[in-house]
C-alpha atoms as a PDB file:
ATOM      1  CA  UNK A   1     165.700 111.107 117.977  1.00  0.00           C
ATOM      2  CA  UNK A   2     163.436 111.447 115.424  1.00  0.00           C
ATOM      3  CA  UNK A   3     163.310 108.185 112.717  1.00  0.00           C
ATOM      4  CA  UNK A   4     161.980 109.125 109.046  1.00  0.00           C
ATOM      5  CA  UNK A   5     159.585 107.048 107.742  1.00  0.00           C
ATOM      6  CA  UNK A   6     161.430 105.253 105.295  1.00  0.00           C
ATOM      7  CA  UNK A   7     160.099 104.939 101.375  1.00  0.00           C
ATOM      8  CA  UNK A   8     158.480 102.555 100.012  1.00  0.00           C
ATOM      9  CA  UNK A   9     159.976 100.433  96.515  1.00  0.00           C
ATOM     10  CA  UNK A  10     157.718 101.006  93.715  1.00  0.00           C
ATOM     11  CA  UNK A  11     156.402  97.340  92.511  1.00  0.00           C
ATOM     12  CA  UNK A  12     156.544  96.964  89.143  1.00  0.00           C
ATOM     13  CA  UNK A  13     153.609  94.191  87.777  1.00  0.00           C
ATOM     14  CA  UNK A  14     153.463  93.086  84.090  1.00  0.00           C
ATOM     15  CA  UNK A  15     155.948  96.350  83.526  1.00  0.00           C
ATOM     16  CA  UNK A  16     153.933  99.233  85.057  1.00  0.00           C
ATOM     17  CA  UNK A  17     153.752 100.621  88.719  1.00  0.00           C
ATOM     18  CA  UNK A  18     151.020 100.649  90.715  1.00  0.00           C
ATOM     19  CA  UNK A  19     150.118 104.252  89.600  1.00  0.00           C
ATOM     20  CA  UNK A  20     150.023 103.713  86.198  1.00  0.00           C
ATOM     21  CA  UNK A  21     148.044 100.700  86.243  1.00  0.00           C
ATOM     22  CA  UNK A  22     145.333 102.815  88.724  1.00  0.00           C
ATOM     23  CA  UNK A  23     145.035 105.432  85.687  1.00  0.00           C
ATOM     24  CA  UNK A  24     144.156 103.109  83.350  1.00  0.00           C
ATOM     25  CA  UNK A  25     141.742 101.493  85.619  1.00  0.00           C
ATOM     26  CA  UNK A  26     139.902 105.110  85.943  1.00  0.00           C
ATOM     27  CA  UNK A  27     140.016 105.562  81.863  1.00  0.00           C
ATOM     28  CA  UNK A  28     138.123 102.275  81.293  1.00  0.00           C
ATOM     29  CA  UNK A  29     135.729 102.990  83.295  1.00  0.00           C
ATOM     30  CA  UNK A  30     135.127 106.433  81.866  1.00  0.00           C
ATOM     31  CA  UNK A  31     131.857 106.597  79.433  1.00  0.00           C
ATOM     32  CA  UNK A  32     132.716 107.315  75.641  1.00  0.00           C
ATOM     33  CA  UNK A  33     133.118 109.970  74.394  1.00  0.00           C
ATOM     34  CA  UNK A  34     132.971 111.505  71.316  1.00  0.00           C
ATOM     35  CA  UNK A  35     133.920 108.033  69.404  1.00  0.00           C
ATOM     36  CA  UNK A  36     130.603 106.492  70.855  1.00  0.00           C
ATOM     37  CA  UNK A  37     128.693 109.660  69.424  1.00  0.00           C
ATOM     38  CA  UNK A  38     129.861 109.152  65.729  1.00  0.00           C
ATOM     39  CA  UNK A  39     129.274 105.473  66.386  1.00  0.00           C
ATOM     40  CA  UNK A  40     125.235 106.296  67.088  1.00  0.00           C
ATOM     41  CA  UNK A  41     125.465 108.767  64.458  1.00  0.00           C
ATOM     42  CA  UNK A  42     126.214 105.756  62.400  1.00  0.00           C
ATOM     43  CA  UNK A  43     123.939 103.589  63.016  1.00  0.00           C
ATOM     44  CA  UNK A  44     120.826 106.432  62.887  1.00  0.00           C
ATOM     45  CA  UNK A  45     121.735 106.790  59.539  1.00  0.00           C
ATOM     46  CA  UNK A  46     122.213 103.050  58.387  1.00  0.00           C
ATOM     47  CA  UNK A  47     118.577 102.544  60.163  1.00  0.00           C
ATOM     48  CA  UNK A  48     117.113 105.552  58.275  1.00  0.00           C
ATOM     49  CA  UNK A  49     117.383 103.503  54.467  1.00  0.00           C
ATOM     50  CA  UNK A  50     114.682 100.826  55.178  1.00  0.00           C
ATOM     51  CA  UNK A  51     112.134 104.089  56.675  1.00  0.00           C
ATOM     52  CA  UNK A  52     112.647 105.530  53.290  1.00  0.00           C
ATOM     53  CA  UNK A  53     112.250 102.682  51.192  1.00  0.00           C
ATOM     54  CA  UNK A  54     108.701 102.011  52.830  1.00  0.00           C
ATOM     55  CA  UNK A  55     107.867 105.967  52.033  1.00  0.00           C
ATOM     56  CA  UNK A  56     108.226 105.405  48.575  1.00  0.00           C
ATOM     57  CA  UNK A  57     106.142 102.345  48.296  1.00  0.00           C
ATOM     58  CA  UNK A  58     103.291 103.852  50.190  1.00  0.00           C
ATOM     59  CA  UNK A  59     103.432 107.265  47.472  1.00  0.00           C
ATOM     60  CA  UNK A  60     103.956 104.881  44.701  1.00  0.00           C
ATOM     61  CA  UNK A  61     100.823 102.828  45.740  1.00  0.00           C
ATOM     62  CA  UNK A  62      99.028 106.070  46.225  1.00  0.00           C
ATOM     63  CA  UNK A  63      99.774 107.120  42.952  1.00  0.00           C
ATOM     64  CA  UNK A  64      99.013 103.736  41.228  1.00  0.00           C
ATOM     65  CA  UNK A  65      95.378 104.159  43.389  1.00  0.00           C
ATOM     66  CA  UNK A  66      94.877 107.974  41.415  1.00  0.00           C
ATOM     67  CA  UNK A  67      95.892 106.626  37.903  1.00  0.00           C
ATOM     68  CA  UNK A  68      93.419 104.037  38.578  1.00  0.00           C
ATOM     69  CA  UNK A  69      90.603 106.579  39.471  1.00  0.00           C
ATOM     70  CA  UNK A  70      91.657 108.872  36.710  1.00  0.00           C
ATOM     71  CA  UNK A  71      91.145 105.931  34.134  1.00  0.00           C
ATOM     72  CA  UNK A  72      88.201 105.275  36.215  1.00  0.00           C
ATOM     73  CA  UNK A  73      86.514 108.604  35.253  1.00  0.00           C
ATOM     74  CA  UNK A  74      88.143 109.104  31.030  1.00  0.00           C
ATOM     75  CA  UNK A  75      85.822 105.877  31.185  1.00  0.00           C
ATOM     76  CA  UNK A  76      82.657 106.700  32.228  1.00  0.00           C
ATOM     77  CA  UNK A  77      82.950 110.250  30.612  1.00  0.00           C
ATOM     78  CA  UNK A  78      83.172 108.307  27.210  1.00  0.00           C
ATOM     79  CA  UNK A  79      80.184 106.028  27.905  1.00  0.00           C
ATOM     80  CA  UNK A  80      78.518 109.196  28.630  1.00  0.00           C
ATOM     81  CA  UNK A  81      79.371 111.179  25.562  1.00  0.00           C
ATOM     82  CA  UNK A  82      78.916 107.994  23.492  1.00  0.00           C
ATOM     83  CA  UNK A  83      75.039 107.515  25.162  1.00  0.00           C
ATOM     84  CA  UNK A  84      74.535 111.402  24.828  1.00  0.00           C
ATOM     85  CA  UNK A  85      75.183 111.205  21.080  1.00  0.00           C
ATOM     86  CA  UNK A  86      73.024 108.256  20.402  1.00  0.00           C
ATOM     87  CA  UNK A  87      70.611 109.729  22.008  1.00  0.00           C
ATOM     88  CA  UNK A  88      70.592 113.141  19.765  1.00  0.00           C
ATOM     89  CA  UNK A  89      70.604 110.905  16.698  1.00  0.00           C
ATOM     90  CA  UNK A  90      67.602 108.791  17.967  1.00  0.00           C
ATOM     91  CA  UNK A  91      65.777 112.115  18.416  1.00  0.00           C
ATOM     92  CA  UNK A  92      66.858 113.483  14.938  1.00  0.00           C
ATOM     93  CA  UNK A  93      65.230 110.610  13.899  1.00  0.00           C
ATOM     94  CA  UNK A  94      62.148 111.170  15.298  1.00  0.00           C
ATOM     95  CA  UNK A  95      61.759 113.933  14.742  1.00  0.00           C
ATOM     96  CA  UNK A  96      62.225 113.290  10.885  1.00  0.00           C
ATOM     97  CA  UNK A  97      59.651 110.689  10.984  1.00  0.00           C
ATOM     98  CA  UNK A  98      57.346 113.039  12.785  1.00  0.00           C
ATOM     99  CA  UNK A  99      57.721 115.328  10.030  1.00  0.00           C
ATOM    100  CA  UNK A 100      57.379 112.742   7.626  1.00  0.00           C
ATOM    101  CA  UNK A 101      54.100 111.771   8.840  1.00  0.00           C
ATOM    102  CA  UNK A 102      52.373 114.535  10.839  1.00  0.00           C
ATOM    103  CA  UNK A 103      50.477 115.223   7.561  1.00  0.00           C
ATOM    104  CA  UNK A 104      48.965 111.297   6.854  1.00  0.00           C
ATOM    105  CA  UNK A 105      45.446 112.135   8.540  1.00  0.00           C
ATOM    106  CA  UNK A 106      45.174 115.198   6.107  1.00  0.00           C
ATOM    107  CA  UNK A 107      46.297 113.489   2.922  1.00  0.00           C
ATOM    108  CA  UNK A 108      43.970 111.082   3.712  1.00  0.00           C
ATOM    109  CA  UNK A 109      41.286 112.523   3.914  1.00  0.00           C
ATOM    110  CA  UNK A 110      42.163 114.367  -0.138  1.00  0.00           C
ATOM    111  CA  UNK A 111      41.981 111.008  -1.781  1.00  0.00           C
ATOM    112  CA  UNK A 112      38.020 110.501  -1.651  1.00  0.00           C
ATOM    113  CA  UNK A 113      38.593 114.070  -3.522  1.00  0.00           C
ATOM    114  CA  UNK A 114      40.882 112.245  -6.149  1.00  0.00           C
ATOM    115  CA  UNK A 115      38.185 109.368  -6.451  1.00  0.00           C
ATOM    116  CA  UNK A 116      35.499 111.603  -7.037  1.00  0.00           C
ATOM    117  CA  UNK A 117      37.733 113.407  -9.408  1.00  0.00           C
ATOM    118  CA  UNK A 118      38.126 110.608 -11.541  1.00  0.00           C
ATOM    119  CA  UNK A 119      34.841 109.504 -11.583  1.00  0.00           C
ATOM    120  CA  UNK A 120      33.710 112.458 -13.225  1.00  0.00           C
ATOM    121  CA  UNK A 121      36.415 112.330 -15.681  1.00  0.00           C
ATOM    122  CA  UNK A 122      35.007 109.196 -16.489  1.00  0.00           C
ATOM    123  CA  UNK A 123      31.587 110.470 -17.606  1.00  0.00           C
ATOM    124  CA  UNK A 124      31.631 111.959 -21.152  1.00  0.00           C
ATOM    125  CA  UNK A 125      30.694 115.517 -20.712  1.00  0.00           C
ATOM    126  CA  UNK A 126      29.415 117.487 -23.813  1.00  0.00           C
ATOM    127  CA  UNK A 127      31.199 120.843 -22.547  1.00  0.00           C
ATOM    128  CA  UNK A 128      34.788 120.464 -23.080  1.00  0.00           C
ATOM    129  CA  UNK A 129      35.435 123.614 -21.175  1.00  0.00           C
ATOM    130  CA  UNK A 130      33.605 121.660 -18.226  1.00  0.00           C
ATOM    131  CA  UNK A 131      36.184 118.624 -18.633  1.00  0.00           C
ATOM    132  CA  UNK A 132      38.908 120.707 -19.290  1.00  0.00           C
ATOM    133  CA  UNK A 133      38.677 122.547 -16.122  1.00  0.00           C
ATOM    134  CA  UNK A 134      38.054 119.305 -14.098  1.00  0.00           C
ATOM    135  CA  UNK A 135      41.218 118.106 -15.253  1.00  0.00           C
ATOM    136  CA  UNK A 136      43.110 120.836 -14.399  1.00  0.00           C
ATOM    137  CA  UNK A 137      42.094 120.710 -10.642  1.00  0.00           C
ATOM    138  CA  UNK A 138      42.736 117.319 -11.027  1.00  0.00           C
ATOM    139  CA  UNK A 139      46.417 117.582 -11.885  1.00  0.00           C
ATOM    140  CA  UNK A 140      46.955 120.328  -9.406  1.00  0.00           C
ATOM    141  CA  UNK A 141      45.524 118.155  -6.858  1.00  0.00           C
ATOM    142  CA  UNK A 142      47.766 115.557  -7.897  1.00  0.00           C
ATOM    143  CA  UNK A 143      51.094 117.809  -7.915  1.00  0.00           C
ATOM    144  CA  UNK A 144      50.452 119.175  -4.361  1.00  0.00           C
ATOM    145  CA  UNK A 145      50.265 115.618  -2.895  1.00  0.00           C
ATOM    146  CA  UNK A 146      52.710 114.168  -4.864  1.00  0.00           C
ATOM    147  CA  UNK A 147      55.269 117.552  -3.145  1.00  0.00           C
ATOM    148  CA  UNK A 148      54.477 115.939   0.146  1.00  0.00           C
ATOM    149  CA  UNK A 149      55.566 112.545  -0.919  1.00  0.00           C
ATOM    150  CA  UNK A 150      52.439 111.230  -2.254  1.00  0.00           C
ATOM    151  CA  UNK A 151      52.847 108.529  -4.635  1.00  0.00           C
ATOM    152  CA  UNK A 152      50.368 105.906  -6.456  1.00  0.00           C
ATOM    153  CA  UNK A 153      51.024 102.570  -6.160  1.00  0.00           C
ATOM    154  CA  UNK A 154      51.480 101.100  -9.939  1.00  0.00           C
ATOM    155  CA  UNK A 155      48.994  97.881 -10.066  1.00  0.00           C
ATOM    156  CA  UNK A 156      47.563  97.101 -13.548  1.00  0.00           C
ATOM    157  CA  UNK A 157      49.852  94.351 -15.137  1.00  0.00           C
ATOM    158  CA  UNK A 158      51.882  93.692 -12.066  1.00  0.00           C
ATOM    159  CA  UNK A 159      52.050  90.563 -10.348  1.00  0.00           C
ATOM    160  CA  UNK A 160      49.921  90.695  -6.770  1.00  0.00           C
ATOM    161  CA  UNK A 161      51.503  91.803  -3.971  1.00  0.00           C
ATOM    162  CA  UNK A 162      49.552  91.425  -0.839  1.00  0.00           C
ATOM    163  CA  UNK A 163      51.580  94.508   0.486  1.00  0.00           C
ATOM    164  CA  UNK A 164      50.242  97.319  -1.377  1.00  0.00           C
ATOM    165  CA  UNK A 165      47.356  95.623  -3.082  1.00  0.00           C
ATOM    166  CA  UNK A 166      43.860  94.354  -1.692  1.00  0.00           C
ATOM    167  CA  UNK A 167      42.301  91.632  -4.073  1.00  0.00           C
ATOM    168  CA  UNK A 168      38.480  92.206  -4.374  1.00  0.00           C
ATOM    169  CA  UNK A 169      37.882  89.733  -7.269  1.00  0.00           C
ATOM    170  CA  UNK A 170      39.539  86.384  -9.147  1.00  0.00           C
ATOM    171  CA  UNK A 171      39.183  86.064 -12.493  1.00  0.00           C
ATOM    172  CA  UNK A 172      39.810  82.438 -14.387  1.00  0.00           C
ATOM    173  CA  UNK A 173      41.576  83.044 -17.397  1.00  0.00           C
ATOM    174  CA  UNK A 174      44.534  81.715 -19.895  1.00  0.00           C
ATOM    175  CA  UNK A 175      45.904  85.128 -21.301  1.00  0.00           C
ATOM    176  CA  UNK A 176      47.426  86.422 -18.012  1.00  0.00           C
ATOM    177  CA  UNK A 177      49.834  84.319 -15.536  1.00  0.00           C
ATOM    178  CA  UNK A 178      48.220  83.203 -12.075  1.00  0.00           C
ATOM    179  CA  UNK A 179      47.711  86.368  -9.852  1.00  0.00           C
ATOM    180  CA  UNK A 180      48.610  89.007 -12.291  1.00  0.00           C
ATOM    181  CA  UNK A 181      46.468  92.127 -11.354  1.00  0.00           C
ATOM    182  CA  UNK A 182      43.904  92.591 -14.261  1.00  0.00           C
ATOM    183  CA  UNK A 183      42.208  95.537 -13.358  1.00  0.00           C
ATOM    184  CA  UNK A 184      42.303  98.652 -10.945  1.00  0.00           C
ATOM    185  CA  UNK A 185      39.059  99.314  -9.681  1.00  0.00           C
ATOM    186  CA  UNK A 186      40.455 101.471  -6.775  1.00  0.00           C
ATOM    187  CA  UNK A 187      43.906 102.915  -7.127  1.00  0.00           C
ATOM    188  CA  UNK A 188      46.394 102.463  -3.738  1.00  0.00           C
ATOM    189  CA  UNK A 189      48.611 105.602  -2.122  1.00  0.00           C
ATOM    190  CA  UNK A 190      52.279 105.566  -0.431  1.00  0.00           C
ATOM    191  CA  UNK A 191      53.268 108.402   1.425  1.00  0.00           C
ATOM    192  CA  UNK A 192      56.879 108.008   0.860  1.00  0.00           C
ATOM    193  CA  UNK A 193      57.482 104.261   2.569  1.00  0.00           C
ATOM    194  CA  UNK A 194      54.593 104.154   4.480  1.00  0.00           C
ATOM    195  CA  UNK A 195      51.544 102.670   3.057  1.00  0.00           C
ATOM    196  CA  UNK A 196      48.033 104.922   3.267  1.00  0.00           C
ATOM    197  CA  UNK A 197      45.951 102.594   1.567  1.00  0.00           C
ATOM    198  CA  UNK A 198      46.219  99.334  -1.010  1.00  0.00           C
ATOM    199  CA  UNK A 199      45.021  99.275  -4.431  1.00  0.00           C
ATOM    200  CA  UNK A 200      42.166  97.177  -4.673  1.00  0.00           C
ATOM    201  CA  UNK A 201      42.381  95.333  -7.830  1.00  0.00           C
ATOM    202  CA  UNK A 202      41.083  92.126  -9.777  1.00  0.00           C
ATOM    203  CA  UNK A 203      43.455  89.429 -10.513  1.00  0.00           C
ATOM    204  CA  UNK A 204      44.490  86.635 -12.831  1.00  0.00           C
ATOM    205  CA  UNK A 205      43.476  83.219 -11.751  1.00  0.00           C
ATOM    206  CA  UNK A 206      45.509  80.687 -14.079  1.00  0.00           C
ATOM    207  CA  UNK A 207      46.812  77.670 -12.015  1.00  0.00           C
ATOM    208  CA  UNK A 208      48.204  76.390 -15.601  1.00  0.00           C
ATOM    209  CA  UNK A 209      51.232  79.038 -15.940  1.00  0.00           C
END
C-alpha cells in the first residue's frame, strides 16, 4: 500500500513564511534600478556648479588681460601722436628760422655799399643833381633791406650796451652821464633779432654822475 508523503507545516518567523522571506532576500540583492539612475543624475549635476564657476574666472581673467593690452596700446598711440606733433612744430620752426636767415651772408655783404654811400654824402658836392641822385640810391638801398628785416641799431645818445654796440673810444667829459654813446662813427645792423654787426661808437666817460 502506497503511503503519501505527508505535507509539510509552513513556519511562520517574525510573521512571514519561509517563501516570502526568500523573495525579499532575492530583491535586496537586486542592483538599483532606475532610483539609483536619478540619484547619479543628481549628483552630475550638483558637481557640474563648481566646473562652471572656474570657467568664468578663467574668461573674466582673460578679458581683464585684453583691457589691459588695449589700454596698453590707446597709450603708446598717444605718446606717438603727441612726439609726431612736436616734432612738425620743431620743424616749422626751423624752417622759419632758415628763412629768416638764409639771406644774412648777402645782406652783409650790402652794408660796405651803405658805408660808402654815406661817405659820399658826406662830401659837399657842387652838382646837386650828383647828390641828389646819390641819395636816391641811397634810400632805395635802404628800403630793400629794411623789407627783409633790416634794421639800424639807434646809438647816438643812448646809454652803452655792449650787445649791439662796440666801443672804439672813451671820452672824459661832464656834459654826458658815464658811458653814454657820444658819437657814431660806424652805424650797427639787426636783421630782425639777430645781430649782423655792432655800432661802433665813442662814449661818455664821467665817473662823477
Amino acid at each position: 500500500m502506497n503511503r503519501s508523503n505527508p505535507k509539510l507545516p509552513m513556519v511562520k518567523v517574525n510573521g512571514r513564511t519561509e517563501a516570502e522571506r526568500a523573495r525579499l532576500d532575492v530583491e535586496h540583492e537586486l542592483p538599483a534600478g532606475d532610483d539609483g539612475d536619478e540619484t547619479a543624475e543628481v549628483a552630475a549635476v550638483g558637481g557640474g556648479q563648481p566646473l562652471q564657476a572656474a570657467e568664468t574666472s578663467g574668461v573674466e581673467a582673460e578679458l581683464q588681460k585684453v583691457r589691459a593690452e588695449r589700454d596698453s596700446l590707446l597709450d603708446r598711440l598717444a605718446r606717438s601722436q603727441a612726439e609726431f606733433e612736436n616734432a612738425r612744430r620743431r620743424a616749422g620752426r626751423e624752417q622759419q628760422e632758415f628763412r629768416d636767415y638764409a639771406t644774412v651772408d648777402a645782406i652783409k655783404s650790402l652794408l660796405p655799399v651803405l658805408d660808402s654811400f654815406e661817405r659820399a654824402l658826406q662830401v659837399k658836392a657842387e652838382a646837386g643833381d650828383f647828390r641828389s641822385g646819390v641819395e636816391l640810391i641811397y634810400k632805395q638801398l635802404q628800403d630793400a633791406l629794411g623789407k627783409l628785416g633790416v634794421r639800424r641799431i639807434p646809438a647816438k645818445g643812448e646809454q652803452f650796451d655792449p650787445h649791439h654796440h662796440e666801443a672804439i673810444e672813451l671820452v672824459e667829459t661832464a656834459d654826458a652821464p658815464d658811458h653814454e654813446v657820444l658819437e657814431e662813427l660806424q652805424h650797427g645792423y639787426k636783421l630782425k633779432e639777430r645781430l649782423l654787426r655792432p655800432a661802433m661808437v665813442k662814449i661818455a666817460k664821467n665817473p662823477g654822475k
